[in-house]
Protein backbone atom coordinates (compact mmCIF):
# COMPACT_ATOMS: atom_id res chain seq x y z
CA UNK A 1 15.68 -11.18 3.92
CA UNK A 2 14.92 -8.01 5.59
CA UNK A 3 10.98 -6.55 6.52
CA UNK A 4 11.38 -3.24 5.33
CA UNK A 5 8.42 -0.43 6.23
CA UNK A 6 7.46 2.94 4.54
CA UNK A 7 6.56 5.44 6.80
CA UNK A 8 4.00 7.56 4.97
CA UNK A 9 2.16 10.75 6.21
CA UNK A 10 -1.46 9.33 6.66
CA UNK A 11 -3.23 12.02 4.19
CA UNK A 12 0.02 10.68 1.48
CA UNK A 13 -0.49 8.65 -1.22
CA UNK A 14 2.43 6.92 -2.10
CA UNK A 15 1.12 4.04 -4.28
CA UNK A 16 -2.24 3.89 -6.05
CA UNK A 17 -4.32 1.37 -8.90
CA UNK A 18 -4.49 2.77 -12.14
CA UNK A 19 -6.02 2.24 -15.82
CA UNK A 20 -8.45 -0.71 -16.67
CA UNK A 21 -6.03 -3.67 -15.20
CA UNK A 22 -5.30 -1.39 -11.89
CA UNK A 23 -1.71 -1.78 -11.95
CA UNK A 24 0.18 -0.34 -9.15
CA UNK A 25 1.73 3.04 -9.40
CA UNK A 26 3.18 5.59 -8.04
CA UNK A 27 4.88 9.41 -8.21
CA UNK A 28 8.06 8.71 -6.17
CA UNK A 29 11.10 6.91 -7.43
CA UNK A 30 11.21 4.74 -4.21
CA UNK A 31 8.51 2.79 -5.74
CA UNK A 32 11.08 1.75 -8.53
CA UNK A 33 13.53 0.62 -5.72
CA UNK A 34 11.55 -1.34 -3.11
CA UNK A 35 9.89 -3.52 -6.56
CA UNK A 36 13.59 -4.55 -7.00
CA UNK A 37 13.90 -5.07 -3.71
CA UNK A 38 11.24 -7.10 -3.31
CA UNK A 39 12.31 -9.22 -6.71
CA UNK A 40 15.30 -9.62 -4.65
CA UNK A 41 13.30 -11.31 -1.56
CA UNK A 42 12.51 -8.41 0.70
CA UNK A 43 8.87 -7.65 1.99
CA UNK A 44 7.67 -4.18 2.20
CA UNK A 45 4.81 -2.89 4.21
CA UNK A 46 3.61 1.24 3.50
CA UNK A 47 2.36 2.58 6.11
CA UNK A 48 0.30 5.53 6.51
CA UNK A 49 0.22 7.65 9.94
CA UNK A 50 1.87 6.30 13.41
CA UNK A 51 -0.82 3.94 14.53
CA UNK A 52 0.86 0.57 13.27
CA UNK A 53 3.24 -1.15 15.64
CA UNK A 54 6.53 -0.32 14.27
CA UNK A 55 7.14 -4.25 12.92
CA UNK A 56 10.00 -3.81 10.76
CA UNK A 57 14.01 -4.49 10.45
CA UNK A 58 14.69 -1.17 8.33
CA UNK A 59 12.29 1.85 7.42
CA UNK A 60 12.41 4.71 5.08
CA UNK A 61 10.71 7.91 6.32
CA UNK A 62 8.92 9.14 3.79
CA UNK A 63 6.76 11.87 3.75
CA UNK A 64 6.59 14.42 1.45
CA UNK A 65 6.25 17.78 3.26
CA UNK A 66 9.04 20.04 3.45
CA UNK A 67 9.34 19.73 7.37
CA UNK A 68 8.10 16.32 9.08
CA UNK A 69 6.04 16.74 11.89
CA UNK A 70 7.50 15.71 15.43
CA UNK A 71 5.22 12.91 15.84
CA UNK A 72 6.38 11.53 13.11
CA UNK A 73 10.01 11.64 13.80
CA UNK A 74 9.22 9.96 16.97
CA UNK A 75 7.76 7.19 15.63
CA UNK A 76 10.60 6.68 13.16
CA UNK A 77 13.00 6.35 16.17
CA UNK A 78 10.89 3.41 17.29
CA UNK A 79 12.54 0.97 14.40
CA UNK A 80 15.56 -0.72 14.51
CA UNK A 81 16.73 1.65 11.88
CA UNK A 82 15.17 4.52 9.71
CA UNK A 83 16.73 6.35 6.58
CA UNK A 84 16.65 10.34 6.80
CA UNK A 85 16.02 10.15 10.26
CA UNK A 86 18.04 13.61 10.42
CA UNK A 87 16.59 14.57 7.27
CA UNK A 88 13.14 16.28 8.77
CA UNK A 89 13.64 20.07 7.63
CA UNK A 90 14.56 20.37 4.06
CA UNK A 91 13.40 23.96 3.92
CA UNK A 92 15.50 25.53 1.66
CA UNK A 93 16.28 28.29 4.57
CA UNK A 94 17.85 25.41 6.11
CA UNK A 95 19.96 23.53 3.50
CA UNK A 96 20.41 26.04 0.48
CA UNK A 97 23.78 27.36 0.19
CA UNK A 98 23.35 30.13 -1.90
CA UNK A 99 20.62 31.94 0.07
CA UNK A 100 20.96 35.83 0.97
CA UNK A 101 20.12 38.20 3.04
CA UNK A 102 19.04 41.97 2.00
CA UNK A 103 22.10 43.46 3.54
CA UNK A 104 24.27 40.91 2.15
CA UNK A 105 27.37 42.25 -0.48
CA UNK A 106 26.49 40.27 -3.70
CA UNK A 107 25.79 42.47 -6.84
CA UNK A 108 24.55 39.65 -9.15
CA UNK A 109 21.42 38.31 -10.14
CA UNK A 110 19.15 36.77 -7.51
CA UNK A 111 16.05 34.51 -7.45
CA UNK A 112 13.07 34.56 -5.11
CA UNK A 113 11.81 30.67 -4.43
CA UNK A 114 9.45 29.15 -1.94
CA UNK A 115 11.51 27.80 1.13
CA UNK A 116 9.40 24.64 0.73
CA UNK A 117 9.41 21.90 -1.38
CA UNK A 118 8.36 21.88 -4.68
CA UNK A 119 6.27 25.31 -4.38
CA UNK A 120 4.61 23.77 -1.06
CA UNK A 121 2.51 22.31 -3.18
CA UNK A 122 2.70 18.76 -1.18
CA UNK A 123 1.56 20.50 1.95
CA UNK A 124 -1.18 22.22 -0.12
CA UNK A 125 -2.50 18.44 -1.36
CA UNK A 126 -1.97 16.91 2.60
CA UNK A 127 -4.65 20.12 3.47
CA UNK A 128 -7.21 19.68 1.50
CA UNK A 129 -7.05 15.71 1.77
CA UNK A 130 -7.65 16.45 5.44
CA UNK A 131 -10.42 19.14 5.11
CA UNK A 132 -12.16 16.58 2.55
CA UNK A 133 -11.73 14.08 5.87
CA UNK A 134 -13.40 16.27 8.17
CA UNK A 135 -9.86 16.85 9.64
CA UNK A 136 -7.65 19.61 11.07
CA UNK A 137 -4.96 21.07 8.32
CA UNK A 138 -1.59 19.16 8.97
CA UNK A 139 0.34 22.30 7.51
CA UNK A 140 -1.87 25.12 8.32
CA UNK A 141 -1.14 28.93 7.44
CA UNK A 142 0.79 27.59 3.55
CA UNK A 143 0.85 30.07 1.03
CA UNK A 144 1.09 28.94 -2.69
CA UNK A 145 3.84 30.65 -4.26
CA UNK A 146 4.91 28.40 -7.19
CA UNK A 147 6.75 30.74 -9.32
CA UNK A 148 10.59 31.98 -9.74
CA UNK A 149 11.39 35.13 -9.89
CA UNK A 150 14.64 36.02 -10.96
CA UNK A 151 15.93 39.91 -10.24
CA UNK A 152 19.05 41.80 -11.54
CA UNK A 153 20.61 42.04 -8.11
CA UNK A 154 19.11 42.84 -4.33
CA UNK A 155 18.16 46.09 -4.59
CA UNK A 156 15.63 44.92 -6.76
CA UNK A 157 13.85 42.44 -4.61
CA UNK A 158 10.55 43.53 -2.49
CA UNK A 159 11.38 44.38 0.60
CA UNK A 160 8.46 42.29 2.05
CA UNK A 161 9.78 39.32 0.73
CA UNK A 162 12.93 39.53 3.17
CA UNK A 163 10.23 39.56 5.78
CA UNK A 164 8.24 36.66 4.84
CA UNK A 165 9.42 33.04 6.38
CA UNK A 166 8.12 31.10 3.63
CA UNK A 167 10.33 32.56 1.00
CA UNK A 168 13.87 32.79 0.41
CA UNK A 169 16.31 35.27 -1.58
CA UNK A 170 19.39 33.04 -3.07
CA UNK A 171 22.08 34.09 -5.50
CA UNK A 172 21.20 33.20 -9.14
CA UNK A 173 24.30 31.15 -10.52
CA UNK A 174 23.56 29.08 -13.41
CA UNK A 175 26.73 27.35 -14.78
CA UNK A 176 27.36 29.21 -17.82
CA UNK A 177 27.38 27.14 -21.08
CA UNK A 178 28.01 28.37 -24.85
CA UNK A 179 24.60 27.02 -25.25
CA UNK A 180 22.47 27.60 -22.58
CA UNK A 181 23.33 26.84 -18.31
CA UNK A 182 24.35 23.72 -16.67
CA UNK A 183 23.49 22.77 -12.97
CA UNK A 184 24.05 18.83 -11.36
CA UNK A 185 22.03 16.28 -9.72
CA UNK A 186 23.32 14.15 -6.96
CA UNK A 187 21.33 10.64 -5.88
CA UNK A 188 22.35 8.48 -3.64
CA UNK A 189 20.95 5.87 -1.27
CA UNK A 190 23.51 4.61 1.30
CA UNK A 191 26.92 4.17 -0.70
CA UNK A 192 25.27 3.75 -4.05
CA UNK A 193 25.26 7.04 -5.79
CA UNK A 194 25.00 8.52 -9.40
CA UNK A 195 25.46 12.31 -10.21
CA UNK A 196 24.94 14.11 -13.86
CA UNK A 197 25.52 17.68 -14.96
CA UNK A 198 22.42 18.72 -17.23
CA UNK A 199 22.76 21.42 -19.66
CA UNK A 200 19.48 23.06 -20.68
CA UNK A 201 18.92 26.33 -22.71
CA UNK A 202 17.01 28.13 -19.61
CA UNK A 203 18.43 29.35 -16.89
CA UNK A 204 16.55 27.04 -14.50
CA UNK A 205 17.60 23.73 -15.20
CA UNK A 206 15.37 21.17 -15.32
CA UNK A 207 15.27 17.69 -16.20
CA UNK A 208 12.57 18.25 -19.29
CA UNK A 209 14.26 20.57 -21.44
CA UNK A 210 18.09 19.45 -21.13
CA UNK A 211 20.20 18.83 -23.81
CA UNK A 212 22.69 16.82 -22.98
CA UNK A 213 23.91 15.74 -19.45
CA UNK A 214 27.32 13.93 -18.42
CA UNK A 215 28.21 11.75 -15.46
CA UNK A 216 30.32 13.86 -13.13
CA UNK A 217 31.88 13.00 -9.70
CA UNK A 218 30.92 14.32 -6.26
CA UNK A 219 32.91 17.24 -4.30
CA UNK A 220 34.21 16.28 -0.92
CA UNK A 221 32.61 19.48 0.55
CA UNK A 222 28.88 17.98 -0.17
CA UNK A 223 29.62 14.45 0.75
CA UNK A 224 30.33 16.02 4.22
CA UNK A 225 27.39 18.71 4.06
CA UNK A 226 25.21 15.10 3.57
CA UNK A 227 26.62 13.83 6.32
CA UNK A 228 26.03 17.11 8.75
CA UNK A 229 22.36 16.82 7.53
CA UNK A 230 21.61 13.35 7.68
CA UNK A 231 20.58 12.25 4.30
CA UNK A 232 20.78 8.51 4.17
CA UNK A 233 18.36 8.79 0.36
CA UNK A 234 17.96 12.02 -1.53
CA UNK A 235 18.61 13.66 -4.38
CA UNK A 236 20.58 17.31 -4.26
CA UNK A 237 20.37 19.74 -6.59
CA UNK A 238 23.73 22.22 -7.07
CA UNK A 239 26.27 23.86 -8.72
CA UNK A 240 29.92 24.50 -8.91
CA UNK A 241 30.36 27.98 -8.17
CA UNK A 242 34.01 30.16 -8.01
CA UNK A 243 34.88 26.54 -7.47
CA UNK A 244 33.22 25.48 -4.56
CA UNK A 245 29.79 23.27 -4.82
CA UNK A 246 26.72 25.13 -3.90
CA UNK A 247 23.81 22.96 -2.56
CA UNK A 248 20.10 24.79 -4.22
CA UNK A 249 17.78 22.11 -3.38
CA UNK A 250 17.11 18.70 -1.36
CA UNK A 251 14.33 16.31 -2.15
CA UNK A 252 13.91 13.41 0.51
CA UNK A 253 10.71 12.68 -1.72
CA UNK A 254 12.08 12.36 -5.21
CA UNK A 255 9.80 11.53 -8.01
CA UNK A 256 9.32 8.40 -10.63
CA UNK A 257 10.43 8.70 -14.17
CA UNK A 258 7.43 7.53 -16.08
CA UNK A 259 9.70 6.18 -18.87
CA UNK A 260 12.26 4.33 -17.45
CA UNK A 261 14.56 4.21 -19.66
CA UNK A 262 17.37 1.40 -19.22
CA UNK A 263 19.89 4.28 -17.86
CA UNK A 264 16.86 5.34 -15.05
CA UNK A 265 16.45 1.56 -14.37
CA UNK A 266 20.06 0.59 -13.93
CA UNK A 267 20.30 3.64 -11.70
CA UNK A 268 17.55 2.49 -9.61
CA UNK A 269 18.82 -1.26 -9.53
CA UNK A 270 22.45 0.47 -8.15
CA UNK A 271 20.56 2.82 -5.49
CA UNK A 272 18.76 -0.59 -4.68
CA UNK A 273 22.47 -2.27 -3.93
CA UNK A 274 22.92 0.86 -2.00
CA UNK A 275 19.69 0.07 0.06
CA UNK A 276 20.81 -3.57 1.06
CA UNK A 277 23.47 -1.95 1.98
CA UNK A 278 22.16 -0.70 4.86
CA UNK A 279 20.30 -3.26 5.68
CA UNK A 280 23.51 -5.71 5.76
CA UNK A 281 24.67 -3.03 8.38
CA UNK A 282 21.69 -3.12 10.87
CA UNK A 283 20.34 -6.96 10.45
């Protein structure tokens, strides 16, 4: 059985004790797949910051900021092993396939985001955990910006926004459905994988408000664009486009289903297969 370790941003919290028995819980949905792991004889060990001797046959770095700090990265490549080692920048200048320029030819719609994850709101909470510590800012200089805005074409886009690093301009393309738009989610953890299409009646899909949803298979051209940017665990968020996939989003970090329904859990217990995969190829 493998000692698997968690490498956590020290300001994260990746597992906490909650209600009146103090069960263990947690946001992410690799919390779901190291409790199967460990029903299935594997220890696990989270740790927070790089002081801890890196004591481990496999890790998972794990921090949930939109670009991990170098230090961080270093200490990953002291383990035998360590998923999303590449992974470190998923700013969505870096991975997001349907980002634009202002002198770019495209005369549809187009959508202003936040080049960080989820809003940067993760870097926000790592912030004021440190200030509260008497600490430096890990992420200084972050600007909230947790709102979409969706424009009938370029022209129509601030020009200050083309000038700001933290945001990015990307083509709007919703797949169009009778009844509403469709876009697909990709997880995978090693060679375990499952990907739906979700159809919801707004134009920005999300998993709350869909309608239906449908197992689909995986284009070629993103199995090698997660290869080129070293996702080992993820989830990527795209859409078929003039058809070609387009990758929107990556989330290194992705969260926990508070229901888990029996098609979440026997999703998680495949990913998990995918896990000892990996560790039947580095033990």
């Amino acid at each position: 059985m493998a000692r698997i370790a968690v490498i956590t941003h020290e300001y994260d919290r990746f597992q906490s004790r909650r209600g009146l028995l103090l069960r263990r819980d947690s946001p992410y949905m690799l919390f779901d797949l190291l409790e199967e792991l460990k029903r299935r004889g594997h220890s696990v060990r989270i740790l927070r910051g790089t002081s801890a001797k890196p004591a481990a046959d496999i890790a998972v770095l794990h921090l949930d900021a939109t670009v991990t700090p170098p230090d961080y990265v270093d200490y990953a490549r002291r383990f035998p092993f360590c998923l999303n080692l590449g992974a470190a920048d998923i700013s969505k200048r870096r991975i997001s396939g349907a980002a634009i320029g202002r002198n770019d030819h495209w005369h549809g719609p187009v959508i202003v985001k936040s080049s960080l994850n989820h809003w940067g709101t993760p870097e926000q909470q790592l912030n004021n955990r440190a200030r509260r510590a008497g600490r430096p800012e890990p992420f200084p200089g972050v600007e909230p910006f947790d709102s979409y805005e969706i424009h009938a074409s370029l022209a129509d886009v601030p020009i200050e926004v083309f000038g700001r690093q933290d945001l990015v301009v990307e083509k709007f393309i919703p797949e169009p459905e009778p009844d509403g738009f469709g876009a697909r989610f990709w997880l995978f953890c090693g060679e375990r994988e499952r990907c739906t299409r979700h159809v919801s009646p707004q134009p920005l899909v999300k998993g709350d408000d869909t309608i239906r949803r449908e197992a689909v298979s995986v284009p070629d051209e993103l199995r090698a664009l997660r290869r080129e940017l070293g996702f080992d665990y993820d989830k990527f968020d795209f859409v078929m486009h003039e058809g070609r996939a387009v990758l929107l989003d990556a989330n290194k970090t992705p969260g926990r289903a508070r229901n888990l329904s029996a098609f979440i859990a026997a999703g998680n217990a495949n990913l998990a297969d995918g896990f000892e995969g990996l560790i039947r190829q580095v033990t």
